[in-house]
Protein backbone atom coordinates (compact mmCIF):
# COMPACT_ATOMS: atom_id res chain seq x y z
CA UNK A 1 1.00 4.07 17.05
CA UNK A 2 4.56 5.38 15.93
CA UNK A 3 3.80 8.40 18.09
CA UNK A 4 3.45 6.40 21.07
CA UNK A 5 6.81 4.13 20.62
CA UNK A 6 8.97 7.15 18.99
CA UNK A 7 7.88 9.45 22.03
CA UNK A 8 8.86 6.84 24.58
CA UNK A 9 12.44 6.86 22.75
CA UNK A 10 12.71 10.06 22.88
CA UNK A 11 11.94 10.74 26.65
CA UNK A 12 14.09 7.77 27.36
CA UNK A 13 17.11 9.72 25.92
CA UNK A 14 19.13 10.77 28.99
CA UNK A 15 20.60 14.35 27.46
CA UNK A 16 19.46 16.59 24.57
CA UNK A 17 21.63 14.67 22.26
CA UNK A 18 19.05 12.29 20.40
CA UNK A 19 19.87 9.49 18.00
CA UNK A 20 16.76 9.21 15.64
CA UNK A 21 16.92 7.63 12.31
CA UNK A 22 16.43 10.45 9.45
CA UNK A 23 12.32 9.00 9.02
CA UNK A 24 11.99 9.20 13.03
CA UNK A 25 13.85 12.82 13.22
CA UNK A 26 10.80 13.99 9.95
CA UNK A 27 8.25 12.38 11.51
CA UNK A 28 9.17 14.00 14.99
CA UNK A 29 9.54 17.19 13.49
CA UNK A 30 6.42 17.13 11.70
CA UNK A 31 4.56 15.82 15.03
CA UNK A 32 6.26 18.54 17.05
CA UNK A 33 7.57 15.63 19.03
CA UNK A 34 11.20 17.11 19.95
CA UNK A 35 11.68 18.85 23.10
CA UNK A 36 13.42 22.38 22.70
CA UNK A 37 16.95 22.65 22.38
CA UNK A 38 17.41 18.93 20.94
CA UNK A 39 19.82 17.85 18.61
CA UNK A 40 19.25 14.97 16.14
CA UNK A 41 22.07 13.03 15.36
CA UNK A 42 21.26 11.08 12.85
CA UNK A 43 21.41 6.92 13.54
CA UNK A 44 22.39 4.44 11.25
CA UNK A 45 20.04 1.58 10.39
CA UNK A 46 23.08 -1.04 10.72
CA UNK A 47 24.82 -0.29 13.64
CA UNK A 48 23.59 -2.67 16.55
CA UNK A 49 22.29 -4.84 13.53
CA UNK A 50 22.34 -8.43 13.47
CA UNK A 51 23.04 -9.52 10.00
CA UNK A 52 23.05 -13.52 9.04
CA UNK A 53 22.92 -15.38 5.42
CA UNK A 54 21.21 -18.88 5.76
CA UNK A 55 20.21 -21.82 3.83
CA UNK A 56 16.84 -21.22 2.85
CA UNK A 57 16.24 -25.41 2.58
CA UNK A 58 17.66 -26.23 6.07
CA UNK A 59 17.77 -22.25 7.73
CA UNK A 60 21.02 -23.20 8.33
CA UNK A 61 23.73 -20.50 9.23
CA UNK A 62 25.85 -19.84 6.36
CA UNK A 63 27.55 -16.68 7.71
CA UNK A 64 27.36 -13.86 10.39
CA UNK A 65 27.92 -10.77 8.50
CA UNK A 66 29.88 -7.57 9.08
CA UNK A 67 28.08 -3.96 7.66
CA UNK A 68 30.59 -4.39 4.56
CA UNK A 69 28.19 -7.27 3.28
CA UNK A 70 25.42 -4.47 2.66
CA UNK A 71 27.65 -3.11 0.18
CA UNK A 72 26.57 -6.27 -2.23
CA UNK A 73 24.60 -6.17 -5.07
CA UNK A 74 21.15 -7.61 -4.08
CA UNK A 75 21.70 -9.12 -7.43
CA UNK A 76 24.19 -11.87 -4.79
CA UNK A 77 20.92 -13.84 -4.18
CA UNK A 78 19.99 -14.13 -7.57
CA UNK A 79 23.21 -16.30 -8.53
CA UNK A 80 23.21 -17.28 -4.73
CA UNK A 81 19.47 -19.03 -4.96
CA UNK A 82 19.81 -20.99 -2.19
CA UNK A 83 20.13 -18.54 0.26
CA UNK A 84 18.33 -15.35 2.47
CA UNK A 85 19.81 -12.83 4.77
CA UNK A 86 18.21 -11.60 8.06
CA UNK A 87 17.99 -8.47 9.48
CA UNK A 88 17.69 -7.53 13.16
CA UNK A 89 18.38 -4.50 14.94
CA UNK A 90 16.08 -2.45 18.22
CA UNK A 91 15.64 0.23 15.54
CA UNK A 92 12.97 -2.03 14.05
CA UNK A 93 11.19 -1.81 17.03
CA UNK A 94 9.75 1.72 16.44
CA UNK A 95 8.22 0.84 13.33
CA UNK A 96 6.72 -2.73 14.76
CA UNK A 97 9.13 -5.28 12.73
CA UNK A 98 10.65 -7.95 14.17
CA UNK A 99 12.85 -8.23 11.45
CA UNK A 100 13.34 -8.65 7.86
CA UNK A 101 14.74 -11.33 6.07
CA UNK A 102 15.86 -10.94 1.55
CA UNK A 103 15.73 -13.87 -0.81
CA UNK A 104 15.46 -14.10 -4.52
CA UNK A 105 12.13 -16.31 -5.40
CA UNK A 106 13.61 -18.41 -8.25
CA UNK A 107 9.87 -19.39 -8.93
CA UNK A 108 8.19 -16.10 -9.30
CA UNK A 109 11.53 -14.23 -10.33
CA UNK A 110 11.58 -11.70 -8.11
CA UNK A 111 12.82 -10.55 -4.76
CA UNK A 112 11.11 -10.77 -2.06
CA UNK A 113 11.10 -8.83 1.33
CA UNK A 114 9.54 -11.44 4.37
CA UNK A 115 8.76 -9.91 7.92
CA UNK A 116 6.78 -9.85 10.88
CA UNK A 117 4.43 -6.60 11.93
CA UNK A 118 3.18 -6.61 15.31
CA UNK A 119 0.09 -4.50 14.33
CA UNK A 120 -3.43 -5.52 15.80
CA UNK A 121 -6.04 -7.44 12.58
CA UNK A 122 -8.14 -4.13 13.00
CA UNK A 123 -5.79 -2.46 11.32
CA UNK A 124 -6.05 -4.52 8.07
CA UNK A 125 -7.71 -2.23 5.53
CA UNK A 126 -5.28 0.20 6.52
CA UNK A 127 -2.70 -2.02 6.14
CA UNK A 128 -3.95 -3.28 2.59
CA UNK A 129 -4.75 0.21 1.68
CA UNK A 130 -1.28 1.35 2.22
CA UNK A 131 0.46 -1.42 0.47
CA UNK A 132 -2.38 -1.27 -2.89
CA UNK A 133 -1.52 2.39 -3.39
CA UNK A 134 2.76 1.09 -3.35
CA UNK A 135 2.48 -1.98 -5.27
CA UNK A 136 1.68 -3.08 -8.90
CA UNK A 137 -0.61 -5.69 -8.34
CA UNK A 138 -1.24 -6.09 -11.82
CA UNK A 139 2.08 -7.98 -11.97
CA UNK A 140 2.02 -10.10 -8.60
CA UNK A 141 0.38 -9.65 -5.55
CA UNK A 142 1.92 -9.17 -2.02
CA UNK A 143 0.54 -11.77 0.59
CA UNK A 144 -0.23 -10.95 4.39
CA UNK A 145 -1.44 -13.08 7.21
CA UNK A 146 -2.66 -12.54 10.62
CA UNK A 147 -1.14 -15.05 12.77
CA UNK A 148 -3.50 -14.42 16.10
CA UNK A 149 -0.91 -16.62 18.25
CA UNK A 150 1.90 -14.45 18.34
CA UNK A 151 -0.41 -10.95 17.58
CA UNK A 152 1.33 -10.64 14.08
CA UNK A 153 1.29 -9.81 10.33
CA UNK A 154 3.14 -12.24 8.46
CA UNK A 155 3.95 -10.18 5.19
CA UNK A 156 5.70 -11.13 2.31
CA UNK A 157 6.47 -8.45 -0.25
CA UNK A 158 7.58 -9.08 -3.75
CA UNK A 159 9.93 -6.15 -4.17
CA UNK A 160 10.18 -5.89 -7.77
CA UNK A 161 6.85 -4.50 -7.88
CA UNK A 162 6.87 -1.85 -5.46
CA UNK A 163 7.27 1.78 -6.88
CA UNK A 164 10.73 2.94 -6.29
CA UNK A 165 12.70 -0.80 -5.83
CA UNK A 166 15.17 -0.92 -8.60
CA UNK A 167 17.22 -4.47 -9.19
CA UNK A 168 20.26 -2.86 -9.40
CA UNK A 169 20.14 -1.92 -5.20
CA UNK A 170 22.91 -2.68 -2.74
CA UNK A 171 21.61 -4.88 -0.09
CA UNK A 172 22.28 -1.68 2.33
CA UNK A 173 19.68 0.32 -0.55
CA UNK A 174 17.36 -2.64 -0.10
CA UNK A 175 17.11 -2.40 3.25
CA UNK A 176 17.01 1.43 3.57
CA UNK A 177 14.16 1.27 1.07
CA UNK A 178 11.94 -1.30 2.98
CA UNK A 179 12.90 0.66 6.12
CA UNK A 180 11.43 3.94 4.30
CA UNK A 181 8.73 1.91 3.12
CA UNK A 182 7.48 0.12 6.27
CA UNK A 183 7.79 3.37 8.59
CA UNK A 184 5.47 5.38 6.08
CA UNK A 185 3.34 2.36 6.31
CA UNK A 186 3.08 2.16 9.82
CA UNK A 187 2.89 6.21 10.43
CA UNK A 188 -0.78 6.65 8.59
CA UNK A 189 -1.69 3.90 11.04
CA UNK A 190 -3.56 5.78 13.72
């Protein structure tokens, strides 16, 4: 599946210069996916990015932000309850997200990750599979839903019990870590 869409951006580059995040340039690498002579340069997961805080009771717009805002403690939404950011950029695309939106769950106490993966329902024990062998369920559990409509997974992650999220993340470390995350996830998908 990532073969398919990271092959296609690849051939669609224009010179030998290609712009590949560092998780596309490995997993091209170690699919023998780059023609001869490339060169990576590596892309950043926030340029082209749309980045928004909104009210999470009315999804109002708070704020368009600038790249500088990743530089905040995710701990902002903690103290900041009433609000989530949202993440959009094409470099989601590879990886089947349509984007990613961060809130603090004053509820459940945790963080939590919310976003869309356009991956077909056979894929579910993969899916499930993937995210059991990441995730302390003994804690919480994650929750996923097909929604057949729109040909989604509706996935909402708490993050504070995935191996490897630690609290004291930037909102850019966050990110980069879901990114990571999501991308291995959708690379042992077949």
């Amino acid at each position: 599946m990532i073969t398919k869409k990271l092959t296609k951006k690849i051939e669609e580059t224009a010179s030998n210069n290609l712009v590949l995040t560092m998780e596309e340039k490995v997993f091209a690498e170690e699919n023998l996916l780059l023609p001869e002579g490339s060169n990576v340069i590596q892309q950043e997961l926030f340029s082209d990015a749309i980045l928004e805080r909104y009210n999470k009771e009315t999804d109002e717009l708070i704020s368009k932000e600038s790249s500088a805002f990743l530089q905040t403690s995710i701990s902002y939404f903690k103290e900041n309850m009433q609000e989530f950011i949202y993440w959009e950029t094409p470099i989601l695309d590879v990886i089947s997200v349509d984007a990613i939106a961060v809130e603090y769950d004053e509820v459940f106490d945790v963080y939590t990750a919310m976003f869309g993966l356009f991956i077909q329902k056979k894929y579910t024990t993969e899916i499930r599979a993937f995210l059991d062998e990441h995730y302390n369920s003994e804690k919480m559990q994650y929750s996923m839903m097909f929604a057949g409509n729109e040909g989604l997974w509706e996935i909402n992650l708490p993050l504070n019990y995935i191996k490897g999220f630690d609290d004291s993340f930037t909102m850019e470390d966050a990110y980069q870590f879901l990114y990571s995350l999501i991308f291995q996830l959708v690379s042992n998908i077949k």
